[in-house]
Protein backbone atom coordinates (compact mmCIF):
# COMPACT_ATOMS: atom_id res chain seq x y z
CA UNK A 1 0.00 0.00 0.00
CA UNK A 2 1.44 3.51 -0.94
CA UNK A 3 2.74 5.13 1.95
CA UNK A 4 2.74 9.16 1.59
CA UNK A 5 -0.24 10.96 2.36
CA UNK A 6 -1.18 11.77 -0.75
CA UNK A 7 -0.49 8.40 -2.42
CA UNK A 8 -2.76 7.38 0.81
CA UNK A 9 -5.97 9.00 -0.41
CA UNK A 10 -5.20 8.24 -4.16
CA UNK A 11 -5.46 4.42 -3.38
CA UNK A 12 -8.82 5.14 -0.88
CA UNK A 13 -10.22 6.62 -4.02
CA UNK A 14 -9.60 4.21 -6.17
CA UNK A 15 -10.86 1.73 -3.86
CA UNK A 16 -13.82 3.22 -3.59
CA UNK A 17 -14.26 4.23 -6.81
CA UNK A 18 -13.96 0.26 -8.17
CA UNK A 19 -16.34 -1.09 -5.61
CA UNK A 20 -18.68 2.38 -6.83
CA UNK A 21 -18.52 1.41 -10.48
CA UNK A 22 -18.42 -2.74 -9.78
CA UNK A 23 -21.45 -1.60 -7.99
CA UNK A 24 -23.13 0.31 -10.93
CA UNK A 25 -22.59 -2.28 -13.23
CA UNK A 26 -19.44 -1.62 -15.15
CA UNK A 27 -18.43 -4.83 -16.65
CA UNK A 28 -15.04 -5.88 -16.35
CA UNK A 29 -13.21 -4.21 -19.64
CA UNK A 30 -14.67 -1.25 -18.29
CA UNK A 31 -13.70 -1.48 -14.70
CA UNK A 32 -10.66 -2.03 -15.17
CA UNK A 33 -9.96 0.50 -17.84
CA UNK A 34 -11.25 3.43 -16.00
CA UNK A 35 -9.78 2.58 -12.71
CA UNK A 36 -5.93 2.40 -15.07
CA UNK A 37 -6.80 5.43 -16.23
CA UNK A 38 -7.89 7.05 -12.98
CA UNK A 39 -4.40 5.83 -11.77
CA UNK A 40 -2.41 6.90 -14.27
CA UNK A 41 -3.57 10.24 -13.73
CA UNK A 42 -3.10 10.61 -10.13
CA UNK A 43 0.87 8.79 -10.70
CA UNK A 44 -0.24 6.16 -8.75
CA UNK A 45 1.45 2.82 -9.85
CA UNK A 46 -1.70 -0.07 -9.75
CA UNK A 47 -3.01 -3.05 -10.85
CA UNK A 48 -6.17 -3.96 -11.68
CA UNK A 49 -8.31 -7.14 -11.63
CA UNK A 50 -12.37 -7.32 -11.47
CA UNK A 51 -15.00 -10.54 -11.52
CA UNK A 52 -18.58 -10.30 -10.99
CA UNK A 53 -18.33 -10.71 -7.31
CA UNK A 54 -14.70 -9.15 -6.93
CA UNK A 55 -12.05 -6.82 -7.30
CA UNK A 56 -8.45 -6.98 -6.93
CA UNK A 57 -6.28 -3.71 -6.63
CA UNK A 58 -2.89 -4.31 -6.24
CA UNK A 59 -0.84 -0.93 -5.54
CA UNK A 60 3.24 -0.54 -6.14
CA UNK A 61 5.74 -2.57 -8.18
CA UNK A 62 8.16 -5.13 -7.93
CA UNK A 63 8.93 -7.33 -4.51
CA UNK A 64 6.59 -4.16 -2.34
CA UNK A 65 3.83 -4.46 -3.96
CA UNK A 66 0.53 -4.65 -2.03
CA UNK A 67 -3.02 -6.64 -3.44
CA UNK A 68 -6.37 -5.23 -1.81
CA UNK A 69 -9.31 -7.35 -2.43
CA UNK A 70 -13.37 -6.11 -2.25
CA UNK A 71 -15.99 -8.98 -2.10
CA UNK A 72 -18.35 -7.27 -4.33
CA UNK A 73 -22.32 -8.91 -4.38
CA UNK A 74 -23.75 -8.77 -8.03
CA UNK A 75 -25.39 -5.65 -8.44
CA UNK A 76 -28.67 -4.48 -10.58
CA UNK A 77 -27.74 -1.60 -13.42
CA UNK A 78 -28.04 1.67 -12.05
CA UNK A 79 -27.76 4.16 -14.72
CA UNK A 80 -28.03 7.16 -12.43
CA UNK A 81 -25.82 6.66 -10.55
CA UNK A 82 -23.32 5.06 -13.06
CA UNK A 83 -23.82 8.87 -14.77
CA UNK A 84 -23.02 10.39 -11.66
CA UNK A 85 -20.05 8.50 -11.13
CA UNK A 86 -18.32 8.94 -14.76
CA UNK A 87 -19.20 12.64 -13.97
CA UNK A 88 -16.97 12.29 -11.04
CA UNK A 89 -13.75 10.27 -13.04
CA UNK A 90 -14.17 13.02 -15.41
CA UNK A 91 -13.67 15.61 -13.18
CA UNK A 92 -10.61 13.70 -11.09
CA UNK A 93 -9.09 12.72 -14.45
CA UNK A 94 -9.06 16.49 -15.29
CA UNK A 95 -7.62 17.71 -11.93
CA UNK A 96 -10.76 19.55 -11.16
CA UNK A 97 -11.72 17.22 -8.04
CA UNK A 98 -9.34 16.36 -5.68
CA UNK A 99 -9.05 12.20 -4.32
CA UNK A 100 -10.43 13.38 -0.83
CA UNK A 101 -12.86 15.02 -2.20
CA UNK A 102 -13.80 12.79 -4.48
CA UNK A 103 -14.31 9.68 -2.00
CA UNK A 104 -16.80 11.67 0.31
CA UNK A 105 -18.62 12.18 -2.95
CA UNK A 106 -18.67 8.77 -3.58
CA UNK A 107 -20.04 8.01 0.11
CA UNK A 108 -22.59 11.01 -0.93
CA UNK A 109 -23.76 9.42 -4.39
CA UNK A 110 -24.35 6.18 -2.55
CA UNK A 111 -26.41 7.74 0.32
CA UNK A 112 -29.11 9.20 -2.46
CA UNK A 113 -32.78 8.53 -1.96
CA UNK A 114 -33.67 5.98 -4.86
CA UNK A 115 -34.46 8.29 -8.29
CA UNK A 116 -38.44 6.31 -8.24
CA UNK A 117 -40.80 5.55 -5.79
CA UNK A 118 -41.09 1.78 -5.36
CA UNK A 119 -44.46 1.81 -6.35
CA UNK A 120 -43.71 3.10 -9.66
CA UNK A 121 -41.02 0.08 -9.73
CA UNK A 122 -43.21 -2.15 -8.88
CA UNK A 123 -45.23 -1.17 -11.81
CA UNK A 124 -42.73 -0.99 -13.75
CA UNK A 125 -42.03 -4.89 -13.48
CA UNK A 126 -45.76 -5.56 -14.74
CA UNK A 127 -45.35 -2.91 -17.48
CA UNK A 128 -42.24 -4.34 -19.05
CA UNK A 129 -43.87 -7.70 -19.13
CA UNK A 130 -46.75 -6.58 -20.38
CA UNK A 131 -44.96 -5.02 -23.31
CA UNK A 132 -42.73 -7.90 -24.08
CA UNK A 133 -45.66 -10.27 -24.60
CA UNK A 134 -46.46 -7.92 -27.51
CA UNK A 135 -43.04 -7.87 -28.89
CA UNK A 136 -43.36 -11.71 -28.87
CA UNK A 137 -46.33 -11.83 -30.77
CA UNK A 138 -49.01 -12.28 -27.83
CA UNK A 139 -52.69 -10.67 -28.08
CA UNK A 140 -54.57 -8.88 -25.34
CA UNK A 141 -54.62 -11.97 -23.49
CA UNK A 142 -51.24 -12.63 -23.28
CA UNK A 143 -50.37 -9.48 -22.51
CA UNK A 144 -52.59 -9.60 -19.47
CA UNK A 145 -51.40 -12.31 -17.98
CA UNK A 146 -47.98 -11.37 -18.47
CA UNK A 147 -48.47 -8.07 -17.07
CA UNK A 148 -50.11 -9.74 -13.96
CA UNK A 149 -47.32 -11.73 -13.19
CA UNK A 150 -44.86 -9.54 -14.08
CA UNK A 151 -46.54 -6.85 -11.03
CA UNK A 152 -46.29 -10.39 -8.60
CA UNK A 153 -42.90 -10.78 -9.57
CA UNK A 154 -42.08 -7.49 -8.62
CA UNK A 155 -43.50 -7.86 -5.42
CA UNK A 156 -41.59 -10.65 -4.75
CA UNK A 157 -38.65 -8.83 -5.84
CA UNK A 158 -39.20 -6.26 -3.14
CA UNK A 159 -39.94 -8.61 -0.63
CA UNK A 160 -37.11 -10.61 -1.06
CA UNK A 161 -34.47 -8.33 -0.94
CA UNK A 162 -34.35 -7.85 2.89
CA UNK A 163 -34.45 -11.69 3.41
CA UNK A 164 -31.00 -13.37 1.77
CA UNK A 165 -32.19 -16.71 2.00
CA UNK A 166 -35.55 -15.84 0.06
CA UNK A 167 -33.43 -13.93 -2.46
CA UNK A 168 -31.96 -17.29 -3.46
CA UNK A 169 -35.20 -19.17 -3.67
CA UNK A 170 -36.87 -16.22 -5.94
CA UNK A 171 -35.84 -16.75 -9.32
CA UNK A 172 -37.60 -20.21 -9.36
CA UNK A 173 -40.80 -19.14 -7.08
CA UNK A 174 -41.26 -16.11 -9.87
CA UNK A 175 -41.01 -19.11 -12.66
CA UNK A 176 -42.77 -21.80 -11.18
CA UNK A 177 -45.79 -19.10 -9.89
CA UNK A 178 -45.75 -17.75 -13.76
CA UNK A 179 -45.50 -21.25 -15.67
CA UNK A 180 -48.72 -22.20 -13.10
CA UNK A 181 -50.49 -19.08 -13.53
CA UNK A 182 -49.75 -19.44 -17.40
CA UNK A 183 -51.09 -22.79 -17.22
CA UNK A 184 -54.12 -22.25 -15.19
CA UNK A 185 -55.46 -19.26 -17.03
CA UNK A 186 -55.02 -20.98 -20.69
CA UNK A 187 -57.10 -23.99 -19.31
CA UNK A 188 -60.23 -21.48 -17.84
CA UNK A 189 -60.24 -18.90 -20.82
CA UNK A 190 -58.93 -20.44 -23.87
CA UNK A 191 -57.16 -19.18 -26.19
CA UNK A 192 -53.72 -18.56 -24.70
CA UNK A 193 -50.01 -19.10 -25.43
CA UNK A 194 -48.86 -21.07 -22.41
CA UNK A 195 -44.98 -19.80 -23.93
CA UNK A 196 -45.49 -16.63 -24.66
CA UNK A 197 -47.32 -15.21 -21.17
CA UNK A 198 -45.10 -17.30 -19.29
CA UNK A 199 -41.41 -15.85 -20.91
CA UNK A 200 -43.10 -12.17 -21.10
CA UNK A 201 -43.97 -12.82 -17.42
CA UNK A 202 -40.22 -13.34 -16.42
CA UNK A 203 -38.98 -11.16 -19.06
CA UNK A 204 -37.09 -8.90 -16.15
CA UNK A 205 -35.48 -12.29 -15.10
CA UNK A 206 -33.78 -13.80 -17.62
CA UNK A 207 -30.29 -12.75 -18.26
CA UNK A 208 -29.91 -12.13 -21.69
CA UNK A 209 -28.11 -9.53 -21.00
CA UNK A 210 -25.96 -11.03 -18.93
CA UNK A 211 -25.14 -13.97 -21.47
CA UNK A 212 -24.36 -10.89 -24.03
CA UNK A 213 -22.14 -8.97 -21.75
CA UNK A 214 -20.25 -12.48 -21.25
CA UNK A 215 -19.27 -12.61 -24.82
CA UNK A 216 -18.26 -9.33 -24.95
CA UNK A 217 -15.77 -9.82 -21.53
CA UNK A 218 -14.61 -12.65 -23.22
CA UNK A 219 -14.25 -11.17 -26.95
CA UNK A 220 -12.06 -8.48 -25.14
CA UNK A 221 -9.87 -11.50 -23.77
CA UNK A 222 -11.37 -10.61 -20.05
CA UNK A 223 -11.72 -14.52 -19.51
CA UNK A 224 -12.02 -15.09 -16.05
CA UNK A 225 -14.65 -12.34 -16.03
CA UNK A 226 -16.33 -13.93 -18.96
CA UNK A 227 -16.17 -17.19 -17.77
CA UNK A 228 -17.61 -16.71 -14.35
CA UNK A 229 -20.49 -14.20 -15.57
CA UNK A 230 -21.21 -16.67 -18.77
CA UNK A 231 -21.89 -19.83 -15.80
CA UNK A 232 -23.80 -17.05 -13.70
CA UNK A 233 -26.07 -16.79 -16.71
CA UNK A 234 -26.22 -20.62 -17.16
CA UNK A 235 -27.47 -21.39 -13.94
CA UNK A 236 -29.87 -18.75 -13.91
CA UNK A 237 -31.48 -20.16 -16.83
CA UNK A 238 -31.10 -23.42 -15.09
CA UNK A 239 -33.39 -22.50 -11.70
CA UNK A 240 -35.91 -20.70 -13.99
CA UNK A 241 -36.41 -23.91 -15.85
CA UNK A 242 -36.31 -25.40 -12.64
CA UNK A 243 -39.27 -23.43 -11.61
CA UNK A 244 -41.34 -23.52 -15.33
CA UNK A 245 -41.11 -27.44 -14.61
CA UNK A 246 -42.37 -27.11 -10.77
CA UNK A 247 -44.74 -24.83 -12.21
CA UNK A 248 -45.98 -26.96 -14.92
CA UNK A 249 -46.43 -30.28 -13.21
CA UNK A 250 -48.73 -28.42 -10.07
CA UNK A 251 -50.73 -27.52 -12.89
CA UNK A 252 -51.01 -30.61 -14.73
CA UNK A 253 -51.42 -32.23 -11.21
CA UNK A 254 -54.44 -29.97 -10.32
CA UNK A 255 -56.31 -29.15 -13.44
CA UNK A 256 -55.30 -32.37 -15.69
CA UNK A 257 -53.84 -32.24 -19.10
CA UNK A 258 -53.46 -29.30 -20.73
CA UNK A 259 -55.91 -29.22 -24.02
CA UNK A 260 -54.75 -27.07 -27.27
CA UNK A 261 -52.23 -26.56 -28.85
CA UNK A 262 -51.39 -23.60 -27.44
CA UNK A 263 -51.14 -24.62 -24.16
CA UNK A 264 -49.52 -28.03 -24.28
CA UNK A 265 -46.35 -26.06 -26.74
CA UNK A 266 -46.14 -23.52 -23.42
CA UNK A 267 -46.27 -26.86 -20.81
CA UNK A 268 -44.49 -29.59 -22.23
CA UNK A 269 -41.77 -28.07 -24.39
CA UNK A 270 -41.07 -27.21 -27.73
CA UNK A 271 -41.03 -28.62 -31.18
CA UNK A 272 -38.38 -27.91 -33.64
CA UNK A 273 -40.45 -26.43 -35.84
CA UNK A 274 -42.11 -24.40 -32.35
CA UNK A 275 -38.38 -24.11 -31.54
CA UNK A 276 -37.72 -22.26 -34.84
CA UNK A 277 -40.54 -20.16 -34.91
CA UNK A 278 -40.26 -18.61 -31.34
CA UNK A 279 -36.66 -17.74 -32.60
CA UNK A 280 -37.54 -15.90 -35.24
CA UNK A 281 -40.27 -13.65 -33.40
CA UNK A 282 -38.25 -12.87 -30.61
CA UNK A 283 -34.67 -12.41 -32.85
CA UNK A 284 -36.50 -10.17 -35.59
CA UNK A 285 -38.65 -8.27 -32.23
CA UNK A 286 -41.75 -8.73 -34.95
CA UNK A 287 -44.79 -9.28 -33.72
CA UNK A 288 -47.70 -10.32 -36.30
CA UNK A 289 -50.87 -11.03 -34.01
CA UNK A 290 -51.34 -7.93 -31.95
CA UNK A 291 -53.29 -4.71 -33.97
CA UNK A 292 -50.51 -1.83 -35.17
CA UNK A 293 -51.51 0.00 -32.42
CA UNK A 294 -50.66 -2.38 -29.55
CA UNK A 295 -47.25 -2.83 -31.13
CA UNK A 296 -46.90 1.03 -31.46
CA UNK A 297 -47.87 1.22 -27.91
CA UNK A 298 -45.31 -1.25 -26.66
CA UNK A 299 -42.50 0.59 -28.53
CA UNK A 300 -42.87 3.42 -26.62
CA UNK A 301 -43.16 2.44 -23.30
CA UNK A 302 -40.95 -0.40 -23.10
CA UNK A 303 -38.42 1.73 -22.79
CA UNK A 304 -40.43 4.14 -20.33
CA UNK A 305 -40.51 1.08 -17.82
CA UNK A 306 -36.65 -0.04 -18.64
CA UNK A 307 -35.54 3.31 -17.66
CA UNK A 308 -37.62 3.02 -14.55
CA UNK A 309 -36.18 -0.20 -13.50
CA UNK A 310 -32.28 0.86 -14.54
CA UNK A 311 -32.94 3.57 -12.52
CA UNK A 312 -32.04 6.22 -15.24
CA UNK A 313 -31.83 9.91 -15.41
CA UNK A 314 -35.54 11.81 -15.80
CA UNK A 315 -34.39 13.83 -18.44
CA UNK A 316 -32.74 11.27 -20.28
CA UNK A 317 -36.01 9.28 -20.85
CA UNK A 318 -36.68 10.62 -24.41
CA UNK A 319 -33.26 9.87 -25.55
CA UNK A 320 -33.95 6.24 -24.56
CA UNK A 321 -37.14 5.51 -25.73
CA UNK A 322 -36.07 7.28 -29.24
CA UNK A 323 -32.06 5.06 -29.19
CA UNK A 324 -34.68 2.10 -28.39
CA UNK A 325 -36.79 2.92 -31.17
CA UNK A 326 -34.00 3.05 -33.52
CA UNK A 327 -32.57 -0.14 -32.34
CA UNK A 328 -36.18 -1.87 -32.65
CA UNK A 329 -36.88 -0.71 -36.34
CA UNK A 330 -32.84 -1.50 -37.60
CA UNK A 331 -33.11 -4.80 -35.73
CA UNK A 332 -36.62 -5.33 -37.49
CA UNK A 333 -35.43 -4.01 -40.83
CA UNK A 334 -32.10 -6.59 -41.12
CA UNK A 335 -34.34 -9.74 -39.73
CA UNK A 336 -36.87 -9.43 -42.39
CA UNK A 337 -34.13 -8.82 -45.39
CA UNK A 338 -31.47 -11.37 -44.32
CA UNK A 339 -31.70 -13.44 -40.94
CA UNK A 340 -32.39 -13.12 -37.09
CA UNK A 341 -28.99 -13.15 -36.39
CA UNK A 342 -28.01 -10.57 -38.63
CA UNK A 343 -31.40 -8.32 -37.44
CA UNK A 344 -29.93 -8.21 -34.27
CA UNK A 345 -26.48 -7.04 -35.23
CA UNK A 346 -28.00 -4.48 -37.44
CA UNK A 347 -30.01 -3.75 -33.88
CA UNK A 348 -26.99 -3.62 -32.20
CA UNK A 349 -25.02 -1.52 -34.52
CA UNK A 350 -27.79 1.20 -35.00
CA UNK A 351 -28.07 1.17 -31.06
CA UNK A 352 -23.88 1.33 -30.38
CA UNK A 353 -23.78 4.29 -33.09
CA UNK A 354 -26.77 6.40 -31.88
CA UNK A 355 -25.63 5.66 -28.35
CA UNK A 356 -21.70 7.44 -29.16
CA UNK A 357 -23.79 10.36 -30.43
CA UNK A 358 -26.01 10.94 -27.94
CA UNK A 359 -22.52 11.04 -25.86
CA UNK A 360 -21.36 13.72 -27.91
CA UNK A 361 -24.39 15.99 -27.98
CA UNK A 362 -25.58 15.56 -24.18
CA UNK A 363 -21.92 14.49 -22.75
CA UNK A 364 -23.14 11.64 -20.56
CA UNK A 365 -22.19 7.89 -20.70
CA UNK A 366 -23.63 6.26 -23.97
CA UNK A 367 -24.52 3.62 -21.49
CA UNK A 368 -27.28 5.39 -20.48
CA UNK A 369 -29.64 5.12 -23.51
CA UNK A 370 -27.04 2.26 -24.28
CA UNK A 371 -28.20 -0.78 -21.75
CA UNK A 372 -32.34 -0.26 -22.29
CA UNK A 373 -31.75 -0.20 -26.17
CA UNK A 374 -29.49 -3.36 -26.36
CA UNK A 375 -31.96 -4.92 -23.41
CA UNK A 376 -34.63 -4.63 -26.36
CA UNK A 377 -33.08 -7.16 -28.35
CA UNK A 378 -31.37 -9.52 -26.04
CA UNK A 379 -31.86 -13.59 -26.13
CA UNK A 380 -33.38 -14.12 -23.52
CA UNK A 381 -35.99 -15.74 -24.12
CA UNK A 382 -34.43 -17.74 -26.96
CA UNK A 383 -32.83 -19.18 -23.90
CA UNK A 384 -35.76 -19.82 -22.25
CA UNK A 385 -37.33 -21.84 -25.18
CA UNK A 386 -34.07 -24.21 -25.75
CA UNK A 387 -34.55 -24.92 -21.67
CA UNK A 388 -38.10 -25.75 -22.29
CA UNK A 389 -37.38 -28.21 -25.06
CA UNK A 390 -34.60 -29.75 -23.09
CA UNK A 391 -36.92 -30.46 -20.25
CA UNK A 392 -39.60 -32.06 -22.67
CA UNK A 393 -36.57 -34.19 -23.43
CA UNK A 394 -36.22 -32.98 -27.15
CA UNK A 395 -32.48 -32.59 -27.36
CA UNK A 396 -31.93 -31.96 -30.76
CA UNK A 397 -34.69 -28.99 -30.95
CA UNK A 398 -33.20 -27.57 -27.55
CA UNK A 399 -29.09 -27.64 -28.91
CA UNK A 400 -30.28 -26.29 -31.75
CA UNK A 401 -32.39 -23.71 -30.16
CA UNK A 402 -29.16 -22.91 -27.82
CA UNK A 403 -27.16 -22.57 -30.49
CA UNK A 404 -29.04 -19.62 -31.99
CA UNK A 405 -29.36 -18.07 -29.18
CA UNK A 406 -25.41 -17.92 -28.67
CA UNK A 407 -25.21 -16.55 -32.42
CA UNK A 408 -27.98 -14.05 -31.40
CA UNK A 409 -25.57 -12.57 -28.37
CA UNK A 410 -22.60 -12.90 -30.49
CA UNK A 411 -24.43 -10.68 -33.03
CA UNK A 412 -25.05 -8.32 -30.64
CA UNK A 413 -21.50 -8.35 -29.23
CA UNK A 414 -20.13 -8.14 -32.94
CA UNK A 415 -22.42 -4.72 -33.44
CA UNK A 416 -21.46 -3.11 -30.29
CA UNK A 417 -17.58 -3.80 -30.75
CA UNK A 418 -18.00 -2.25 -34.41
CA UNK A 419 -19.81 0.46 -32.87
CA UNK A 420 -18.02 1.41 -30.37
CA UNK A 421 -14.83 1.25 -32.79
CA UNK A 422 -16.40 3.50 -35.59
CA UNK A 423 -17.19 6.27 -32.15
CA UNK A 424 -14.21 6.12 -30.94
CA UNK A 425 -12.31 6.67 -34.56
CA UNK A 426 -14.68 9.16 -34.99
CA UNK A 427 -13.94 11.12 -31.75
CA UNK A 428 -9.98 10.64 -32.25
CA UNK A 429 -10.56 12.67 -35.52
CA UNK A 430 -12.43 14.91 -34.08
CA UNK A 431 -10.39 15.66 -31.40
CA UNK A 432 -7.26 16.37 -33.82
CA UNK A 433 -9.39 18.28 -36.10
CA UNK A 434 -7.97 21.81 -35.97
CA UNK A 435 -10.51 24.41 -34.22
CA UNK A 436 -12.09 27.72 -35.75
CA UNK A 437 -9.55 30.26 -35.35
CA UNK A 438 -6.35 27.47 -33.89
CA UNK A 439 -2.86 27.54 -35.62
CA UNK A 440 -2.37 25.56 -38.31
């Protein structure tokens, strides 16, 4: 550990500056890059090392050097604060904020009241279910019986998060309560996708996202980070098809056999041809059986409740739901000319490029209209599908199934790293680009 005063408060900082951003969700290429930066600037000499449940900092060189470690818990995206805390590295990496200072505003940004009410959370939940049964092709139905478990889910969210060992039985609960609820309703009010209310009901839980952000640690050679977050995502799926199969059976135990077609597919499993099809709708984010209107409706706030949940800036809501939009309509627009796969980069890419501007016009993270756009088109419930088939034992529908849904996330990972190459290329030039009036 540095030993002169100054060096002293330099490493606090930067201590509490990883743990701040681990917090905030900064995956690991971009921990670890900021914090090197951070500590180039202040001359402090440091090493840096993140997971997704720790970081190593190890200060000084040679035979004195010193390792810190922080136990870090897997944190939620918070985009406010994640703002507020690039707002602070910009201002230490520019000399403006001293390391003293800038740790008791650390303590400070983690003190703030929560940016919305939990009630408007808790809608939230219901809201961004509601609106993925329509991207998924669902009618009025579906979407009301995603939407009502999606509000039950959040409540159990909330409810769970002062009680640890509750938090670790919640992700199946939330499944097996929406696979039941799923079940039950399609068997009293016929017609109803048994799939589709069920995976728009746990949209909030799968971790698409996480499986994308996996690739992309391990695309940028970050492999233990990669690794670690990539079996994270695996067993998550894991205890939600644990719970869809709990689910399932109490309802086939209480009400009988399932009757359509419709309901059996969402019960039992998928088909390969089921298999296929659910890939495509979800890939492409088409949805043919709700009106125009419904899908209009979705479009716009989908993103409303994802900036609710991420916890995002107020004023940076219209940026979001328009970035969304533009992600949504590329993603569309390259499904329905070449593939799902290649939809999604085009999603990707559209989202990674408007997301660099929207840095250079508002200076704030991109990640801020950045995660809800890319959370639009994540495989998630591609995911879900090749679990379902797998449990109905139909291993050749489910591999294949998985398969896709890997190509999906690596076409999102390929569009973001293009992206975020083309922004940064385009700021470098930018940068050297002489100014009005400057020498040349």
């Amino acid at each position: 550990m540095p030993t002169g005063t100054g060096e002293d408060s330099a490493a606090v900082f930067l201590i509490r500056l990883g743990r701040a951003l681990h917090e905030a969700g900064f995956s690991a290429p971009q921990l670890e890059s900021a914090l090197a930066g951070v500590a180039s600037r202040l001359a402090v000499p440091a090493q840096f090392f993140s997971t997704p449940t720790s970081l190593f900092i190890s200060f000084g060189e040679g035979a004195t050097q010193r390792t810190h470690l922080e136990r870090v818990n897997p944190a939620g995206i918070d985009l406010g604060r994640l703002a507020d805390l690039e707002g602070l590295l910009e201002r230490v990496r520019d000399g403006r904020t001293a390391p003293a200072t800038a740790s008791a505003e650390i303590t400070e940004i983690a003190q703030r009241p929560r940016r919305y009410s939990r009630k408007l959370t808790y809608f939230c939940w219901g809201l961004a279910s509601a609106t993925s049964a329509v991207f998924l092709g669902g009618s009025l139905r579906e979407v009301a019986v995603a939407g009502f478990v999606g509000l039950v889910t959040g409540l159990a969210a909330f409810l769970a998060e002062r009680r640890p060992a509750a938090e670790r039985l919640f992700v199946p609960f939330a499944a097996a309560f929406a696979a039941f609820t799923a079940a039950v309703v399609a068997q009293a009010a016929p017609p109803l996708s048994v799939y589709i209310a069920t995976v728009a009901g746990l949209i909030v839980l799968l971790p698409g996202y996480t499986l994308t952000v996996a690739l992309s640690e391990l695309a940028a050679e970050h492999l233990s980070s990669g690794t670690a977050r990539f079996a994270g995502a695996l067993v998550t799926f894991l205890m939600i098809g644990l719970g869809v199969a709990i689910g399932s059976r109490l309802a086939v135990a209480t009400l009988g056999a399932m009757v359509g077609s419709t309901g059996s597919a969402g019960a039992a499993g998928a088909t390969a041809t089921a298999a296929a099809a659910a890939l495509a709708a979800t890939a492409s984010a088409v949805a043919f059986g709700p009106p125009a209107w419904l899908q209009l409706l979705a479009l716009l706030l989908a993103p409303l409740a994802l900036s609710v949940l991420l916890r995002a800036p107020r004023t940076e809501i219209p940026w979001i739901v328009l970035i969304g939009t533009v992600g949504y309509f590329a993603g569309r627009l390259g499904a329905e000319m070449l593939e799902p796969e290649v939809g999604m980069f085009a999603g990707a890419l559209a989202v990674g490029l408007a997301s660099g501007l929207y840095e250079r016009i508002r200076r704030l993270p991109s990640s801020i209209p950045l995660v809800p756009g890319i959370l639009m088109l994540v495989p998630g419930s591609i995911g879900y599908r090749s679990l379902t088939a797998l449990l109905a034992e139909e291993v050749v529908p489910g591999i294949q199934t998985a398969f896709r849904m890997l190509l999906v996330a690596a076409s999102l990972v390929a569009g973001l790293l293009i992206a975020a190459a083309l922004t940064v290329e385009r700021r470098d030039r930018s940068e050297r680009a002489p100014q009005a009036g400057a020498p040349r």
